[in-house]
C-alpha atoms as a PDB file:
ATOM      1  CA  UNK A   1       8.121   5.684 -36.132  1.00  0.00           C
ATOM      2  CA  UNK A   2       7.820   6.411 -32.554  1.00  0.00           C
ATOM      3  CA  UNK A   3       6.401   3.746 -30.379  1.00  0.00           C
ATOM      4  CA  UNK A   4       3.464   4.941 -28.275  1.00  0.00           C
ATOM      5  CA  UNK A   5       1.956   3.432 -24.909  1.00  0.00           C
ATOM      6  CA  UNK A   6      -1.039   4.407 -23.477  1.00  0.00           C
ATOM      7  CA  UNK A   7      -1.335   4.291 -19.442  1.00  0.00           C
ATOM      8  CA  UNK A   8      -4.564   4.304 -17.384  1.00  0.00           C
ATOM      9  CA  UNK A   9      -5.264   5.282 -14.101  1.00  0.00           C
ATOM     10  CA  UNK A  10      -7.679   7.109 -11.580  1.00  0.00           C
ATOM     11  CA  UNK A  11      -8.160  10.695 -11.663  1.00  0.00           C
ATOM     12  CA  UNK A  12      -6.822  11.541  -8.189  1.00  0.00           C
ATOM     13  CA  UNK A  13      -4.040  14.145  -7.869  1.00  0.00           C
ATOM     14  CA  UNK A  14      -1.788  11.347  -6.314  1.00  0.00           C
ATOM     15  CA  UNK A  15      -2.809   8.952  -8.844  1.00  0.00           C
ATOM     16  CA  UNK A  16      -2.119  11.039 -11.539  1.00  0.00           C
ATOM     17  CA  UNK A  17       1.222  12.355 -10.283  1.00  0.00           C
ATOM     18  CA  UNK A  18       2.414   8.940  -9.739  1.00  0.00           C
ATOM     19  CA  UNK A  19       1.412   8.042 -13.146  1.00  0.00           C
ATOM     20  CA  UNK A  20       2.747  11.013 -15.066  1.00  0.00           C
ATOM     21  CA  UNK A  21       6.111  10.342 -13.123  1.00  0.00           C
ATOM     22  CA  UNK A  22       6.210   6.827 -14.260  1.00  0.00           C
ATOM     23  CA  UNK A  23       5.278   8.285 -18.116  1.00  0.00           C
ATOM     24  CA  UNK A  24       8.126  10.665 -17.975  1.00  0.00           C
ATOM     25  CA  UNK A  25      11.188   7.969 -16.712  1.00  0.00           C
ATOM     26  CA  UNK A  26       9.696   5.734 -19.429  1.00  0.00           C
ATOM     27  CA  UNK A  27       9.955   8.439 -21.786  1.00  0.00           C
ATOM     28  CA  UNK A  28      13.511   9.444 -20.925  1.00  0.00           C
ATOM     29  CA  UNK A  29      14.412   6.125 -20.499  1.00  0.00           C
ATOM     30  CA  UNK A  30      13.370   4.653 -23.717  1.00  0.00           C
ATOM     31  CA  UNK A  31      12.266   7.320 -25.999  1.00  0.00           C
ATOM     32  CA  UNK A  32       8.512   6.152 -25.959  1.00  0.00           C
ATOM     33  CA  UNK A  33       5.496   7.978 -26.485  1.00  0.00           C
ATOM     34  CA  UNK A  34       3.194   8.008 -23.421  1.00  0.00           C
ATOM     35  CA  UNK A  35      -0.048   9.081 -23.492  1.00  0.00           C
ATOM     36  CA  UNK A  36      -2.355   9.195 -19.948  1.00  0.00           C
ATOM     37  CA  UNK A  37      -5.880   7.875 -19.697  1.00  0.00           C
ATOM     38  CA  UNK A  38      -8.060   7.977 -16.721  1.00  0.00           C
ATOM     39  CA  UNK A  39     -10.123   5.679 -15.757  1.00  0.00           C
ATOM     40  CA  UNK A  40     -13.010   6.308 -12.700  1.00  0.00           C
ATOM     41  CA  UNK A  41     -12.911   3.628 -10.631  1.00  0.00           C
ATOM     42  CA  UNK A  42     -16.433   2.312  -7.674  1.00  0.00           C
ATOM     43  CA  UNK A  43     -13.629   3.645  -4.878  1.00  0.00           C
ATOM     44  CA  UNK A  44     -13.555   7.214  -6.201  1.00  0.00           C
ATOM     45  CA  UNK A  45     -17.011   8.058  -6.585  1.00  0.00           C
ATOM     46  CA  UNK A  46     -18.638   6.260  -3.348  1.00  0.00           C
ATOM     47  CA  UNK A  47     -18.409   7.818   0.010  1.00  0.00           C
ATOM     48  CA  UNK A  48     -18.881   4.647   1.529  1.00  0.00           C
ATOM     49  CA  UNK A  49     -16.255   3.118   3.871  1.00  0.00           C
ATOM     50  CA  UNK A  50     -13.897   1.312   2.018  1.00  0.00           C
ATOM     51  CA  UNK A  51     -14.403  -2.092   3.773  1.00  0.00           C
ATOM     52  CA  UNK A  52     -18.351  -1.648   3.203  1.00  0.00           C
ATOM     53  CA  UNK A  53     -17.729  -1.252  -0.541  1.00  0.00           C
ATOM     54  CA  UNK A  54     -14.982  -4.138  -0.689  1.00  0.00           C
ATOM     55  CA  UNK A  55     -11.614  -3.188   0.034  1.00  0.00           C
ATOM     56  CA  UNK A  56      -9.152  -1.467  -1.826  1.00  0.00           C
ATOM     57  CA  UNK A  57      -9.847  -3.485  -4.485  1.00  0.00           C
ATOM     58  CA  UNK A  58     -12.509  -1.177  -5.761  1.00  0.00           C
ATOM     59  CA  UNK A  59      -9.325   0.856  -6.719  1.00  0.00           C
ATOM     60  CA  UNK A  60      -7.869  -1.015  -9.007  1.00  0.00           C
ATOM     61  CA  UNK A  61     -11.276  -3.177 -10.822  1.00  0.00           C
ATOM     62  CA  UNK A  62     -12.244  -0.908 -13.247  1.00  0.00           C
ATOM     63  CA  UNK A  63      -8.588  -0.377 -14.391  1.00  0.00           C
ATOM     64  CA  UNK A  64      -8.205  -3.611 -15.093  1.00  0.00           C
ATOM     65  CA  UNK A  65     -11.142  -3.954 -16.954  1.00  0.00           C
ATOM     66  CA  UNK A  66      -9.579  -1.044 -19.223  1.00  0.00           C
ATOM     67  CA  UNK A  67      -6.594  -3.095 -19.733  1.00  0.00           C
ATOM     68  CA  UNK A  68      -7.841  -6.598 -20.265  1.00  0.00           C
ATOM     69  CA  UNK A  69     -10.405  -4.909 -22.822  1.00  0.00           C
ATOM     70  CA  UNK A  70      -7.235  -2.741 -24.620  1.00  0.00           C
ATOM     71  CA  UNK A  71      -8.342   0.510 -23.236  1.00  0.00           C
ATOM     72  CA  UNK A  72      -4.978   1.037 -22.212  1.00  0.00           C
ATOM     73  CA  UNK A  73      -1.372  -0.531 -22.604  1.00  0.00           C
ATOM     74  CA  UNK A  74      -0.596  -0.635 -19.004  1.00  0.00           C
ATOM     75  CA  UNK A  75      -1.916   0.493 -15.747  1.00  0.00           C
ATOM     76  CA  UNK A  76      -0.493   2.039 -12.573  1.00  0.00           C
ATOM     77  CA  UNK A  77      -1.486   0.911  -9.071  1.00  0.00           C
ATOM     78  CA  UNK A  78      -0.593   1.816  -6.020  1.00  0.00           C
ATOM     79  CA  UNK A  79       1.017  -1.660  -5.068  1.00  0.00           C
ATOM     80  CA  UNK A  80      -1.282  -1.590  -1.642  1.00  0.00           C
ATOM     81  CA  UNK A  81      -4.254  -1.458  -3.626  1.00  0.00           C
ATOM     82  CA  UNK A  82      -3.441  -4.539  -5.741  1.00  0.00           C
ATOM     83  CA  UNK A  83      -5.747  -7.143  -4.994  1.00  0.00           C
ATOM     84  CA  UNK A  84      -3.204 -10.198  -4.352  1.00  0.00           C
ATOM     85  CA  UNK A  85      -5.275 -12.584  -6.613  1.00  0.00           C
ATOM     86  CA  UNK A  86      -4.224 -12.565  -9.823  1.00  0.00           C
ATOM     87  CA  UNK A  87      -6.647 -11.198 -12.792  1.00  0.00           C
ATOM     88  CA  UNK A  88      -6.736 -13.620 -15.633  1.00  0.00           C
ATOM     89  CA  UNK A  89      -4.331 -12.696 -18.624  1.00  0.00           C
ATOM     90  CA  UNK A  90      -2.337  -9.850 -16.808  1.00  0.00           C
ATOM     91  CA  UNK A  91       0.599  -9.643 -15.006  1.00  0.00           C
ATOM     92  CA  UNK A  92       2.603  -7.281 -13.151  1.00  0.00           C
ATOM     93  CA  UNK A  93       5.310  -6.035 -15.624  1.00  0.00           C
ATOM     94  CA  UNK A  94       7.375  -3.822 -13.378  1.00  0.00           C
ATOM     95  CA  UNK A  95       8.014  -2.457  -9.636  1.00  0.00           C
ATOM     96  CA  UNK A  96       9.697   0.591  -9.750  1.00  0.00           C
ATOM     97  CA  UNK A  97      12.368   1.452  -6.949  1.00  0.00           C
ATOM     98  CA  UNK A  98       9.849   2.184  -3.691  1.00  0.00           C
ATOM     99  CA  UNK A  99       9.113   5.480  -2.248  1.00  0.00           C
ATOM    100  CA  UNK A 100       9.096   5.758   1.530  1.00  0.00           C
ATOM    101  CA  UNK A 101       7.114   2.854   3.170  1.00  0.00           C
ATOM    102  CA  UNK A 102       5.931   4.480   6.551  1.00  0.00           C
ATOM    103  CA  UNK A 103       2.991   5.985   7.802  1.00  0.00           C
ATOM    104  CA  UNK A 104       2.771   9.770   8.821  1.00  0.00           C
ATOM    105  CA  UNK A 105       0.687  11.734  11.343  1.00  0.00           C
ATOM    106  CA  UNK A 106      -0.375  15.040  10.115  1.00  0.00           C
ATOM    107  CA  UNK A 107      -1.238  17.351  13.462  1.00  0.00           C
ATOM    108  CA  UNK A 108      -2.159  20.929  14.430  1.00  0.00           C
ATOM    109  CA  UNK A 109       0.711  22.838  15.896  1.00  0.00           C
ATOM    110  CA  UNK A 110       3.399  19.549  14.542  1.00  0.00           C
ATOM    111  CA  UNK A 111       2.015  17.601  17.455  1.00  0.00           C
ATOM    112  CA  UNK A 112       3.510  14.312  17.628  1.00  0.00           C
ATOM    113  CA  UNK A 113       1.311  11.303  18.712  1.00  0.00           C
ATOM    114  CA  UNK A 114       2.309  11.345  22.322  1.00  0.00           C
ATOM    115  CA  UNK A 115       1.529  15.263  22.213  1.00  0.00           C
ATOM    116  CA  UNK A 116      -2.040  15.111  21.134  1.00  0.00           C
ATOM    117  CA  UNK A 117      -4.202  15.467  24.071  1.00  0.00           C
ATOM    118  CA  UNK A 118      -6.309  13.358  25.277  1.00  0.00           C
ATOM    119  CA  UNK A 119      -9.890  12.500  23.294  1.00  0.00           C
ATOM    120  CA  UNK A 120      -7.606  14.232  20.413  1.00  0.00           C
ATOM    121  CA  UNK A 121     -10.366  13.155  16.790  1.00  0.00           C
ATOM    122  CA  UNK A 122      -7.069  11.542  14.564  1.00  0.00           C
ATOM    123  CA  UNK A 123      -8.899  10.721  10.809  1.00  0.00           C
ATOM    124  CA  UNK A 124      -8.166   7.592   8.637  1.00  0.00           C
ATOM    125  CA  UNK A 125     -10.151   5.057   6.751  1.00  0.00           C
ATOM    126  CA  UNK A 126      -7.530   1.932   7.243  1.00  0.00           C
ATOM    127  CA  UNK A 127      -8.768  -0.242   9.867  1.00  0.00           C
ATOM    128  CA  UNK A 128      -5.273  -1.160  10.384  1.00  0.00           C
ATOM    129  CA  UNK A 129      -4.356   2.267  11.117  1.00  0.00           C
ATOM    130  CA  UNK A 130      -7.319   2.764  13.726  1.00  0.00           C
ATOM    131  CA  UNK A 131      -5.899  -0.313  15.468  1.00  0.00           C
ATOM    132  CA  UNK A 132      -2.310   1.058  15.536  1.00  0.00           C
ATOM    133  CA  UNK A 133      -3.218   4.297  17.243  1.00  0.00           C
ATOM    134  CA  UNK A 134      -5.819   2.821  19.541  1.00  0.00           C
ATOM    135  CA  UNK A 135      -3.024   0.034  20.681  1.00  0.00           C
ATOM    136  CA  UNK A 136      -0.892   3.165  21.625  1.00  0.00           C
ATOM    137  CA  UNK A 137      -3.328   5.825  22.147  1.00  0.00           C
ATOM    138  CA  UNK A 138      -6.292   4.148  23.435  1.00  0.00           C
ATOM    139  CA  UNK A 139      -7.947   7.629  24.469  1.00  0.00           C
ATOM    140  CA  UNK A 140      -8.083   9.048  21.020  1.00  0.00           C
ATOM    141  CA  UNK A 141     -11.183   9.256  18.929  1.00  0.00           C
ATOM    142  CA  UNK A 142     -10.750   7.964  15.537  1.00  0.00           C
ATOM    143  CA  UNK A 143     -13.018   9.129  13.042  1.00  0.00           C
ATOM    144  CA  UNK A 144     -13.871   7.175   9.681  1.00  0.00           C
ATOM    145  CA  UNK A 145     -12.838   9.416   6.683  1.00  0.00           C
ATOM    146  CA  UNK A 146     -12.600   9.059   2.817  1.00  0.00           C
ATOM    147  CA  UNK A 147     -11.269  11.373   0.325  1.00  0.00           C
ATOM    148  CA  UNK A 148      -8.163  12.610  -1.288  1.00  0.00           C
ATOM    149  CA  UNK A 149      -4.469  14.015   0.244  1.00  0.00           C
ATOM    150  CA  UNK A 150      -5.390  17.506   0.282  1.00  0.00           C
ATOM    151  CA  UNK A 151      -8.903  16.464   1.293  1.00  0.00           C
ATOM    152  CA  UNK A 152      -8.130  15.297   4.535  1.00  0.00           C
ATOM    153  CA  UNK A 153      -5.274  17.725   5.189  1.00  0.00           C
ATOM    154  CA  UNK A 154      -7.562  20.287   4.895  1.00  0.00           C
ATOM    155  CA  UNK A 155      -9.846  18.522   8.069  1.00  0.00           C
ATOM    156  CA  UNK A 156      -6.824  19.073  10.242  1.00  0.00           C
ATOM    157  CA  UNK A 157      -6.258  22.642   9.010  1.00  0.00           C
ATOM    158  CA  UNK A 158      -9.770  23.876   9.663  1.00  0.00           C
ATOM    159  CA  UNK A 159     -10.145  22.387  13.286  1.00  0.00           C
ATOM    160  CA  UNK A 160     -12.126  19.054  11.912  1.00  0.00           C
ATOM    161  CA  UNK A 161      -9.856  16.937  13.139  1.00  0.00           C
ATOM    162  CA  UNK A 162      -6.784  17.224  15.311  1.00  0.00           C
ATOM    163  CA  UNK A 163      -4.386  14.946  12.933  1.00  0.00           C
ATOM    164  CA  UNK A 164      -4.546  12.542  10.481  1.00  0.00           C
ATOM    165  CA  UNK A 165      -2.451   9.129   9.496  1.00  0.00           C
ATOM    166  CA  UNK A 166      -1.018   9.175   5.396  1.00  0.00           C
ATOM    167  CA  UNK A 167       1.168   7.710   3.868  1.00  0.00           C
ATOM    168  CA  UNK A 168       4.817   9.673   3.445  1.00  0.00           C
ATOM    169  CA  UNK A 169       5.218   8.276  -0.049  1.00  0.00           C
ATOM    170  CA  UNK A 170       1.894   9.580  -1.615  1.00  0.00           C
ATOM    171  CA  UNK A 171       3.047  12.991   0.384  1.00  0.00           C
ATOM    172  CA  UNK A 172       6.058  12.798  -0.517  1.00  0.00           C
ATOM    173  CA  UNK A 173       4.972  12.465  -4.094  1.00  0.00           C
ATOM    174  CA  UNK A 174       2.839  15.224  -3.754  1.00  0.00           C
ATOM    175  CA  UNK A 175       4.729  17.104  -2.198  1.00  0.00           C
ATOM    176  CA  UNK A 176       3.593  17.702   0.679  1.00  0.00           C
ATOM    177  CA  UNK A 177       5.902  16.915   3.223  1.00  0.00           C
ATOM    178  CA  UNK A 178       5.718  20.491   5.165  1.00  0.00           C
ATOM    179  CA  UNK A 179       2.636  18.680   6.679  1.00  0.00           C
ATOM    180  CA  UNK A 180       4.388  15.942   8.405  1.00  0.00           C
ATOM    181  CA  UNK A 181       4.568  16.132  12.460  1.00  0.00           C
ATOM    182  CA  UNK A 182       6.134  12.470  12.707  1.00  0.00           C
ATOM    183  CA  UNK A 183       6.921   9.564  10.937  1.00  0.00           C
ATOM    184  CA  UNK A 184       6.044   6.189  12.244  1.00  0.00           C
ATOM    185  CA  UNK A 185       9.014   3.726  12.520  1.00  0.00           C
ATOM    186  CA  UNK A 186       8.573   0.414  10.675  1.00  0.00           C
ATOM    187  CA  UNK A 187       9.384  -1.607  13.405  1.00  0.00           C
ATOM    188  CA  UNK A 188       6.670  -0.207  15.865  1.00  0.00           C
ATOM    189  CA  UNK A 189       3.973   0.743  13.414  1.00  0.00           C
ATOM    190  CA  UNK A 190       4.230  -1.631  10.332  1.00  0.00           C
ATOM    191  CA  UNK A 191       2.268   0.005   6.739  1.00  0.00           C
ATOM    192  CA  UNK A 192       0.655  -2.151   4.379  1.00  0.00           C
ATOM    193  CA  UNK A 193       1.857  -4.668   2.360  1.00  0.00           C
ATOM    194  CA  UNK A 194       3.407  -2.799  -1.055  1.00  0.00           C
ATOM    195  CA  UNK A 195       2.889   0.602   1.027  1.00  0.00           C
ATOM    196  CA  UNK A 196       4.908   3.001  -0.777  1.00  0.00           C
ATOM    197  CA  UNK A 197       5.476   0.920  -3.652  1.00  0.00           C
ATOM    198  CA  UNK A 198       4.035   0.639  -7.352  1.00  0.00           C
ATOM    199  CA  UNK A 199       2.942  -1.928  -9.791  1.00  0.00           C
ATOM    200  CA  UNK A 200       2.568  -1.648 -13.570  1.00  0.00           C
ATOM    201  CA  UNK A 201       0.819  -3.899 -14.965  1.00  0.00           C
ATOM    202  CA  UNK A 202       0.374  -5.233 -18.559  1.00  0.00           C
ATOM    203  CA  UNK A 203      -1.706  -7.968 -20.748  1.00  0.00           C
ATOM    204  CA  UNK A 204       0.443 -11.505 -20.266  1.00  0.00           C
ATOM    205  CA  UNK A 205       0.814 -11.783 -24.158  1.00  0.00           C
ATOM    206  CA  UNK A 206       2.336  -8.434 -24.632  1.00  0.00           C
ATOM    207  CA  UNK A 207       5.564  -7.379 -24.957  1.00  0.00           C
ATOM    208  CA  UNK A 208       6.918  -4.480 -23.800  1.00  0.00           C
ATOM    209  CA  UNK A 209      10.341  -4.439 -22.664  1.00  0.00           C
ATOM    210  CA  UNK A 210      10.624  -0.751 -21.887  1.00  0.00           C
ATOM    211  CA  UNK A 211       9.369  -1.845 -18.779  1.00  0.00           C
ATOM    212  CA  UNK A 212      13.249  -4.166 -17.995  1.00  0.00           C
ATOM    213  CA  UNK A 213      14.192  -0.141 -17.060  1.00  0.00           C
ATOM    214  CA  UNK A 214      11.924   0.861 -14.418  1.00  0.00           C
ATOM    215  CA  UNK A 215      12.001  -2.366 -12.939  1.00  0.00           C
ATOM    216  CA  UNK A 216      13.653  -2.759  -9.416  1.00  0.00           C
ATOM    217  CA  UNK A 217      14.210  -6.291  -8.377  1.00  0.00           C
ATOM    218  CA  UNK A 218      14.932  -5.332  -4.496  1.00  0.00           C
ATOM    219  CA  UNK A 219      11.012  -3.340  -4.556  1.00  0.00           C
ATOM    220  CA  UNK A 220       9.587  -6.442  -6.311  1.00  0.00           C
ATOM    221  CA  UNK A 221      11.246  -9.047  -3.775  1.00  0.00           C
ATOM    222  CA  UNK A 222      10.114  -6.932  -0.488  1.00  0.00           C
ATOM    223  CA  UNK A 223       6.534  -6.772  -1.621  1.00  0.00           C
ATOM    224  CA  UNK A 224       6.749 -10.246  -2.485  1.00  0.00           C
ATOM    225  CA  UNK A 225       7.003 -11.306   1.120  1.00  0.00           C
ATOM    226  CA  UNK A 226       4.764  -8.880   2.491  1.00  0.00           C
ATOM    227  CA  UNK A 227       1.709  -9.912  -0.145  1.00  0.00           C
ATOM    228  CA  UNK A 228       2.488 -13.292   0.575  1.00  0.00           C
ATOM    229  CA  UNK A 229       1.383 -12.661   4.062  1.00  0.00           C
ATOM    230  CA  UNK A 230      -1.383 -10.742   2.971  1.00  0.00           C
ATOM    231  CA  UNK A 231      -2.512 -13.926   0.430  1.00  0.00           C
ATOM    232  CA  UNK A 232      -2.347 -15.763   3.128  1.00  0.00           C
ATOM    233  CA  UNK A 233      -4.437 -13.891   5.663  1.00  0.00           C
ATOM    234  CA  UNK A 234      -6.592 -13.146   3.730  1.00  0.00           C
ATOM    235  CA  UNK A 235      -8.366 -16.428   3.247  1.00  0.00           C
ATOM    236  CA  UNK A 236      -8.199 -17.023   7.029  1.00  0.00           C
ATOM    237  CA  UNK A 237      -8.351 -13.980   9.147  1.00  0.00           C
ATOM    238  CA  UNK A 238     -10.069 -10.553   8.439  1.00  0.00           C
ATOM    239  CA  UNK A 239      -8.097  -8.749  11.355  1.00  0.00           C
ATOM    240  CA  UNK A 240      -5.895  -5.543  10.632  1.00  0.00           C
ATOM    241  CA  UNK A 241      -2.836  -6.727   9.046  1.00  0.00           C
ATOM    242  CA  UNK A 242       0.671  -4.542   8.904  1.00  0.00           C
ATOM    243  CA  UNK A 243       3.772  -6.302   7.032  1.00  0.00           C
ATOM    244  CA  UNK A 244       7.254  -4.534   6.064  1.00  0.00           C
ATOM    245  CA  UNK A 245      10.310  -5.899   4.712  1.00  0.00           C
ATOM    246  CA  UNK A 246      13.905  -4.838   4.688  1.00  0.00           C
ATOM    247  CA  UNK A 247      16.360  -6.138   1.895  1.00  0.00           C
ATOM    248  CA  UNK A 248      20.267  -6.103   3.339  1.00  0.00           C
ATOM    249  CA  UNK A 249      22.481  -7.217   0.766  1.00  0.00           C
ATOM    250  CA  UNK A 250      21.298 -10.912   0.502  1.00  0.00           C
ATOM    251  CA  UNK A 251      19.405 -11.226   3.596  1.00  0.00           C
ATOM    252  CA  UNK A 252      15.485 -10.132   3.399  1.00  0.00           C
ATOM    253  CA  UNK A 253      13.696  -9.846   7.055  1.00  0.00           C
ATOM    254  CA  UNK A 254       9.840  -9.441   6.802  1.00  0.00           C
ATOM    255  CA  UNK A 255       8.156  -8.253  10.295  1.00  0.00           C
ATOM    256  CA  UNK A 256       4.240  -8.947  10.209  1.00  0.00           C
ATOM    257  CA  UNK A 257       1.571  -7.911  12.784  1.00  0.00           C
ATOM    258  CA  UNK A 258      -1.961  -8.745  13.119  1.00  0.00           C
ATOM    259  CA  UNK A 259      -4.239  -6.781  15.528  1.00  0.00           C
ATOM    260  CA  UNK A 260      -7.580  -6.733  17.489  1.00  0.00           C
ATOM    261  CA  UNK A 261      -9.971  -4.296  16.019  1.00  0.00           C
ATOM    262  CA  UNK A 262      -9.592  -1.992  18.598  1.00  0.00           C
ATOM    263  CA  UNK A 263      -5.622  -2.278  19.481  1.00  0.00           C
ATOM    264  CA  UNK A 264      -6.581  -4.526  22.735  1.00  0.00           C
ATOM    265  CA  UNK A 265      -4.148  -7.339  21.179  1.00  0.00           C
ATOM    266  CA  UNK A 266      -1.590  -7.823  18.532  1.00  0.00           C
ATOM    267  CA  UNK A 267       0.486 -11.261  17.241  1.00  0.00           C
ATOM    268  CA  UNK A 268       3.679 -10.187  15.398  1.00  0.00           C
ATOM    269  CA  UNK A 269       6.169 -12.645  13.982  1.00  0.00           C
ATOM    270  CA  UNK A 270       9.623 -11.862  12.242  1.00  0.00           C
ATOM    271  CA  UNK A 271      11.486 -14.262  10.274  1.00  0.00           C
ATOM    272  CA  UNK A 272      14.219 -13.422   7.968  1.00  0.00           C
ATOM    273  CA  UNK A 273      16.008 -15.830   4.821  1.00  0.00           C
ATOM    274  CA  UNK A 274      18.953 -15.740   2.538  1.00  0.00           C
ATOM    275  CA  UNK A 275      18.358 -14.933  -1.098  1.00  0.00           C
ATOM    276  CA  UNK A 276      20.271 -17.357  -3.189  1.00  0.00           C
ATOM    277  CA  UNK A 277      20.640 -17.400  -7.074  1.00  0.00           C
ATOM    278  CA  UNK A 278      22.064 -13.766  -7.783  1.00  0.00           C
ATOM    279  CA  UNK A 279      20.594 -12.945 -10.811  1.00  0.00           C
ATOM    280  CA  UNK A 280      18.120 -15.003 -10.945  1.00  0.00           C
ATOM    281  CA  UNK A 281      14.924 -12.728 -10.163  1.00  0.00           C
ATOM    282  CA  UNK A 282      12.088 -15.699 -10.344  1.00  0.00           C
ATOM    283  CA  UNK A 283      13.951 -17.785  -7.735  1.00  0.00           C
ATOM    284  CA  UNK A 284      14.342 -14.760  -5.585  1.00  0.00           C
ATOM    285  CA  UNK A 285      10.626 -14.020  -5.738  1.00  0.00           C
ATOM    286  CA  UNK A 286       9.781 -17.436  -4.608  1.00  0.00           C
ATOM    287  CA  UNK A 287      12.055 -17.788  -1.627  1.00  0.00           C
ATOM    288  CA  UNK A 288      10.158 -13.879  -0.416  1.00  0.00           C
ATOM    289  CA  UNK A 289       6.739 -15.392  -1.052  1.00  0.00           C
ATOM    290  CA  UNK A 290       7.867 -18.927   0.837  1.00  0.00           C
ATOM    291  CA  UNK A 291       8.894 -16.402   3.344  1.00  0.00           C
ATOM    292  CA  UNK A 292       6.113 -14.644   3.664  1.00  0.00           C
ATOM    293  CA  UNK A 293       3.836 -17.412   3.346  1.00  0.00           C
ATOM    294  CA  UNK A 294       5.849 -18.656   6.597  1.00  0.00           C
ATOM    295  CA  UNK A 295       5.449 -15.907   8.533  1.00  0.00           C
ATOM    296  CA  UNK A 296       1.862 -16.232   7.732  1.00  0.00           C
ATOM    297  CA  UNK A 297       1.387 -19.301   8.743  1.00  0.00           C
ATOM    298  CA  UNK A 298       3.286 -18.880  12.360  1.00  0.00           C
ATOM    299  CA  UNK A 299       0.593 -15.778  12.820  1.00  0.00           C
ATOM    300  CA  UNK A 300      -2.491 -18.032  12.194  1.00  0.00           C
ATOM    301  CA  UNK A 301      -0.979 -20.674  14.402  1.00  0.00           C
ATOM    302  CA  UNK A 302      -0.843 -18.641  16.983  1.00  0.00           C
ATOM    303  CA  UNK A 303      -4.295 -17.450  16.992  1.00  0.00           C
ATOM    304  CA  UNK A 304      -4.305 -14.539  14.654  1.00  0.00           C
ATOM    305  CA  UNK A 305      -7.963 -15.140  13.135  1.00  0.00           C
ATOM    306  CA  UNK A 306      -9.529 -14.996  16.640  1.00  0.00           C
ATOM    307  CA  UNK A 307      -8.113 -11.408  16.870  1.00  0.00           C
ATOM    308  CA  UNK A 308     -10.468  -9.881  14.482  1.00  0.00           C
ATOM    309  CA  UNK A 309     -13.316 -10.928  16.836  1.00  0.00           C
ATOM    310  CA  UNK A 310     -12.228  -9.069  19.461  1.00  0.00           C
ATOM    311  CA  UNK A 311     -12.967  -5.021  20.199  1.00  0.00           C
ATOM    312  CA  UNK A 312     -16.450  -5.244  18.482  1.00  0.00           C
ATOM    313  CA  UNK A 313     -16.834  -1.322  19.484  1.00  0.00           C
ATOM    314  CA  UNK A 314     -14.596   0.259  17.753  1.00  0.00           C
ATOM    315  CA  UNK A 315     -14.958   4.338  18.346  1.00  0.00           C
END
């Protein structure tokens, strides 16, 4: 008999494309039956801001709920959109191998950032993001918007807005890279922690070891850092918070920035360790979190939780 899963998710095109891509490689992989459920979660049905409503953690409640009540077998989340605090009786049971990590502006006429003229309206709802362009652009006007991919492509395309700021993995994954005026280098304009990267999670008592094939121990030791940082943060400064890690051979560097509201100021700190015990993932994991949690640390020492008091206007 045919073993069967059954996946959950939200009913957004990029959701569901991630999700049926993940079905498929677990299909080919492993000869299981995957079925797709979705699940409507608070974030897709309010208009509200997403930091009036709660964070992106409104993404990824009522998916959980489905799983910890047996709705579903497993979930996928966009890894950014995890909440770092972990839900009672589930775990994450695999990172796949990540997509690409950096952010991408979306102009008229493939204007890069510098090209955009002055007072140019640039679209995103990631305060983050408004910081990053208003710490290099400080003349743009950055307009508050919700909604899916082709959503807010279709702002730029019908004069709306002059640009907008994705990310190239749900674009890539879309397919929608003819869109893209200029990628954002990682060391100048660091995503979100688990940007580009995502987690499938399962009940704690289950076992499902089709997962062992999608799993990609370099993904699940970057994003380890970088949510460490987040974790961190998080219970001591509410300021925009960028974090990206690179994995060379043995050596894992994480880079972490914290900004003002409004761009005025930014802390960074980059510290970088040696992964011992080849092999042995759980020991790997712990020396990116203690990494992470370091880098953390040396941000908030240096003043990072005063930062989100600053640039009370934002535009």
């Amino acid at each position: 008999m045919t073993r069967k899963l059954r996946i959950a998710t939200r009913g957004s095109a990029l959701a569901l494309a991630q999700t049926g891509m993940i079905a498929a490689e677990l299909t080919r992989l492993t000869g299981v039956e995957v079925t797709i459920t979705v699940v409507t979660t608070e974030g897709d049905t309010s208009r509200a801001s997403l930091a009036s409503i709660g964070g992106t953690g409104v993404f990824a409640s009522a998916l959980r709920a489905s799983l910890d009540e047996g709705g579903c077998d497993l979930v996928v989340h966009s890894l950014k959109d995890l909440p770092t605090a972990a839900y009672p009786g589930l775990v994450i049971g695999a990172v796949p191998l990540r997509e690409d990590p950096r952010d991408a502006l979306c102009s008229r006429d493939g204007l890069t950032l510098e090209e955009l003229p002055e007072g140019s309206r640039v679209g995103t709802g990631s305060p983050r993001r408004v910081a990053q362009l208003l710490s290099l652009r400080p003349d743009l006007r950055v307009i508050d918007i919700r909604g899916n991919v082709d959503t807010r492509l279709a702002k730029v395309s019908s004069g709306e807005l002059d640009a907008v700021v994705l990310a190239a993995a749900g674009l890539t994954r879309l397919g929608r890279l003819d869109a893209v005026s200029e990628f954002f280098d990682l060391s100048v304009w660091p995503t979100a922690p688990g940007q580009g990267a995502l987690a499938i999670e399962a009940r704690e008592e289950d076992s499902i070891p089709e997962l062992n094939e999608i799993q990609h121990d370099g993904t699940r030791i970057g994003i380890g850092a970088e949510r460490a940082v987040l974790a961190a943060l998080e219970a001591g400064c509410s300021a925009p918070i960028g974090a990206s890690s690179t994995l060379d051979g043995d050596t894992l560097t994480l880079n972490a920035v914290v900004y003002s509201a409004d761009g005025s100021a930014e802390l960074g700190s980059t510290r970088s360790v040696t992964l011992e015990s080849p092999g042995d993932l759980a020991a790997r994991e712990a020396a990116a979190v203690a990494l992470g949690s370091a880098v953390a640390a040396q941000l908030l020492s240096d003043g990072a939780d005063e930062l989100a008091e600053l640039g009370a206007g934002i535009r």
